[in-house]
Protein backbone atom coordinates (compact mmCIF):
# COMPACT_ATOMS: atom_id res chain seq x y z
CA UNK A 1 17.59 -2.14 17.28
CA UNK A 2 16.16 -0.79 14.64
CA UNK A 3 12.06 -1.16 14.14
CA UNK A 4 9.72 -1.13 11.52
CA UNK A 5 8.26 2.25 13.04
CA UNK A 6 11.69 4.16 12.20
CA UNK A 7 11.05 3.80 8.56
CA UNK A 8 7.80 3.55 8.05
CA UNK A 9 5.40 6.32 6.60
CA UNK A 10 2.90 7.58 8.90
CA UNK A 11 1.10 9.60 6.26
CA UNK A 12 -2.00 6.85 5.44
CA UNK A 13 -4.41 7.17 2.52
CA UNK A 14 -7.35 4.70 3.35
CA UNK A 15 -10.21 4.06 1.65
CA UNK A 16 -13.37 2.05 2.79
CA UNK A 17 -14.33 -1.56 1.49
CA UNK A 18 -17.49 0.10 -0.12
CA UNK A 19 -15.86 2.58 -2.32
CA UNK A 20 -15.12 1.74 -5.77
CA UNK A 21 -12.07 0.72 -7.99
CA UNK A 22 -12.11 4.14 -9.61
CA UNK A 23 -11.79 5.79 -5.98
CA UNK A 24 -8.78 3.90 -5.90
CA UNK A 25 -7.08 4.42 -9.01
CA UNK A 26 -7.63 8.06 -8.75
CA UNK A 27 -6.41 8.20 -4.85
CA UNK A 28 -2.89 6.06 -5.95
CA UNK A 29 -2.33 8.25 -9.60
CA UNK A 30 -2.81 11.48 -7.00
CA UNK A 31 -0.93 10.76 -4.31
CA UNK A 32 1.62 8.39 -6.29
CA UNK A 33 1.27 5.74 -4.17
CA UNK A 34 1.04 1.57 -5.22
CA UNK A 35 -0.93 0.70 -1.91
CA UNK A 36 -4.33 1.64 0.14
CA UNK A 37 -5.18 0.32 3.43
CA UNK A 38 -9.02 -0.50 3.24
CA UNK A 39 -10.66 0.59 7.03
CA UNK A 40 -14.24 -0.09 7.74
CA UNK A 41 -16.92 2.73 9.15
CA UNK A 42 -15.90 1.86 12.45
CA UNK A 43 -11.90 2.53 12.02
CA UNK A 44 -11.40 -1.49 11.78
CA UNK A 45 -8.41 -2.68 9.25
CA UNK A 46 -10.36 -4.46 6.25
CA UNK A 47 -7.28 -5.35 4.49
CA UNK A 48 -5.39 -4.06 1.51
CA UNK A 49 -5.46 -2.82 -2.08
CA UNK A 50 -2.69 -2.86 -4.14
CA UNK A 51 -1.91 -1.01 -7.93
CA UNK A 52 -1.90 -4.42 -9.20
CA UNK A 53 -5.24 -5.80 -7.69
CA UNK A 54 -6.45 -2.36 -9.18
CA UNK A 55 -4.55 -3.80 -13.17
CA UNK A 56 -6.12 -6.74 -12.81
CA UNK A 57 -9.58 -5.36 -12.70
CA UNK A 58 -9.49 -2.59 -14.49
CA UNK A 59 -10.97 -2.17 -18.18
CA UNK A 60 -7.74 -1.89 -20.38
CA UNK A 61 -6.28 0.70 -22.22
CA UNK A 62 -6.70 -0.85 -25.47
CA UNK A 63 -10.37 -1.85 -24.96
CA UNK A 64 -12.43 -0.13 -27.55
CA UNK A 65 -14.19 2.13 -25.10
CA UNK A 66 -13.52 5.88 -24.04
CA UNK A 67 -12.36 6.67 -20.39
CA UNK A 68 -15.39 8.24 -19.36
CA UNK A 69 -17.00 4.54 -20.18
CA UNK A 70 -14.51 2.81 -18.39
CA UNK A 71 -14.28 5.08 -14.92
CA UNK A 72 -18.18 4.93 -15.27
CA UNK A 73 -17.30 0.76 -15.63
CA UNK A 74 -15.15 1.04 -12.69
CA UNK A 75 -17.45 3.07 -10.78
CA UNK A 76 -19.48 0.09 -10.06
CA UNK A 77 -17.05 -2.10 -8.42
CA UNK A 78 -16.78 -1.86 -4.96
CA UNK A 79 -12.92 -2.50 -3.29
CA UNK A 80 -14.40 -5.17 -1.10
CA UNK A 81 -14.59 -7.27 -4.38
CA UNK A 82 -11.08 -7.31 -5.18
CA UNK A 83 -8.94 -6.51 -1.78
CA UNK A 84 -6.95 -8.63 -0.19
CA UNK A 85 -8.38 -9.52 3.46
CA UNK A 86 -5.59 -11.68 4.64
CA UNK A 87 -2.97 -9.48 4.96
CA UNK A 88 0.26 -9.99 6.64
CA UNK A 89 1.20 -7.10 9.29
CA UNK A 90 3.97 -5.76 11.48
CA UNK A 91 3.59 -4.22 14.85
CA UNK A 92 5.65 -1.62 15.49
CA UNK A 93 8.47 -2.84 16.88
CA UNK A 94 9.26 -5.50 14.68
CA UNK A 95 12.81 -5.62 13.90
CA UNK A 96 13.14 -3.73 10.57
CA UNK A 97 15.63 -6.42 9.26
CA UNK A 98 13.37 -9.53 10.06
CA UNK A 99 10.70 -7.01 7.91
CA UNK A 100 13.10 -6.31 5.22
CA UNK A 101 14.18 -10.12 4.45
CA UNK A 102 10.28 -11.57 4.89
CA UNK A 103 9.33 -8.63 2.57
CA UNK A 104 12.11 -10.02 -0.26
CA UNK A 105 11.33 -14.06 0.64
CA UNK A 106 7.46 -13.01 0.14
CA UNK A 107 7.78 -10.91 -2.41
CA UNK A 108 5.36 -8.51 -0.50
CA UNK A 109 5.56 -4.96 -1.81
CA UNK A 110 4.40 -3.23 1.74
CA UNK A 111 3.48 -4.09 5.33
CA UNK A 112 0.99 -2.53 7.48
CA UNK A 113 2.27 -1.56 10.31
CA UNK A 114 0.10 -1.89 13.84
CA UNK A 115 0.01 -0.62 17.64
CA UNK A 116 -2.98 -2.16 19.87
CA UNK A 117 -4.63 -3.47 17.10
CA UNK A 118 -4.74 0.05 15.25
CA UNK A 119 -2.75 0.68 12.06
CA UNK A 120 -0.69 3.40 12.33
CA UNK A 121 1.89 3.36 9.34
CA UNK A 122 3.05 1.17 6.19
CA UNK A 123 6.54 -0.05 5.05
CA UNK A 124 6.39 -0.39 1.83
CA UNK A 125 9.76 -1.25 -0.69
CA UNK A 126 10.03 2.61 -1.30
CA UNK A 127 11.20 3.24 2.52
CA UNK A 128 13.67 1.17 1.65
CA UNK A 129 14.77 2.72 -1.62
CA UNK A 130 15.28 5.59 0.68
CA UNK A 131 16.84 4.69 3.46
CA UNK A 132 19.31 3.21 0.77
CA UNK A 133 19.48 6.38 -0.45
CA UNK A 134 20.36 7.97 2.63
CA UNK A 135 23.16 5.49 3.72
CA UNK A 136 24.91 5.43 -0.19
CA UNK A 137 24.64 9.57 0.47
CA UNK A 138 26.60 8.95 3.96
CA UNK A 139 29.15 6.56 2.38
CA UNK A 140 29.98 8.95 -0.36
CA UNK A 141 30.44 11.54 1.91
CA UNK A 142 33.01 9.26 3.79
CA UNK A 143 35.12 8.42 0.45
């Protein structure tokens, strides 16, 4: 059987519930990622930010107002404002196709992924992409 933990990616960028909405923007346009796992001081899971929660927040591009006004804006708004702390999670040896089809019937873009209460990964829809990848790579090489 395949698990959740054979696809997921270990590499985590976390933030903490106190830093701020431009933290966040400028962690996901660095690392090109659409998801950050909030973890308090003490290494507990907080919950979850995603790009969108981060759009939905954020002063727009067409406001009349320079960027150094709006990351200053942003600045001031702390993630525990606008995460999500109800987040649904997978331990690690969840079956990755029960994972795949409640990601699709939920419409969630990622899942953290947890051993002994710890997170230790995150499936997210581009593991999939690429494991997709992979297998379309294998069947061409078979025609």
């Amino acid at each position: 059987m395949i698990t959740v933990k054979d696809l997921m990616s270990h590499e985590l960028y976390t933030l903490k519930p106190t830093d701020t909405i431009q933290q966040a923007r400028e962690l996901m346009l660095k690392k090109r990622i659409r998801h950050i796992p909030i973890i308090e001081e003490n290494g507990k899971f907080a919950g979850l930010l995603t790009k969108q929660d981060v759009l939905e927040v954020s002063v727009s591009a067409l406001a009349d107002i320079g960027l150094k006004e709006r990351n200053e804006l942003e600045s001031h708004v702390p993630i525990s404002e606008v995460m999500i702390s109800e987040v649904v999670i997978a331990e690690e040896n969840t079956n990755l196709i029960k994972a795949a089809n409640f990601m699709l019937q939920q419409k969630h873009g990622c899942l953290p992924v947890f051993k002994d209460s710890k997170i230790i990964g995150i499936l997210t829809e581009s593991d999939f992409v690429k494991l997709s990848l992979y297998l379309m790579k294998k069947i061409d090489d078979y025609s």
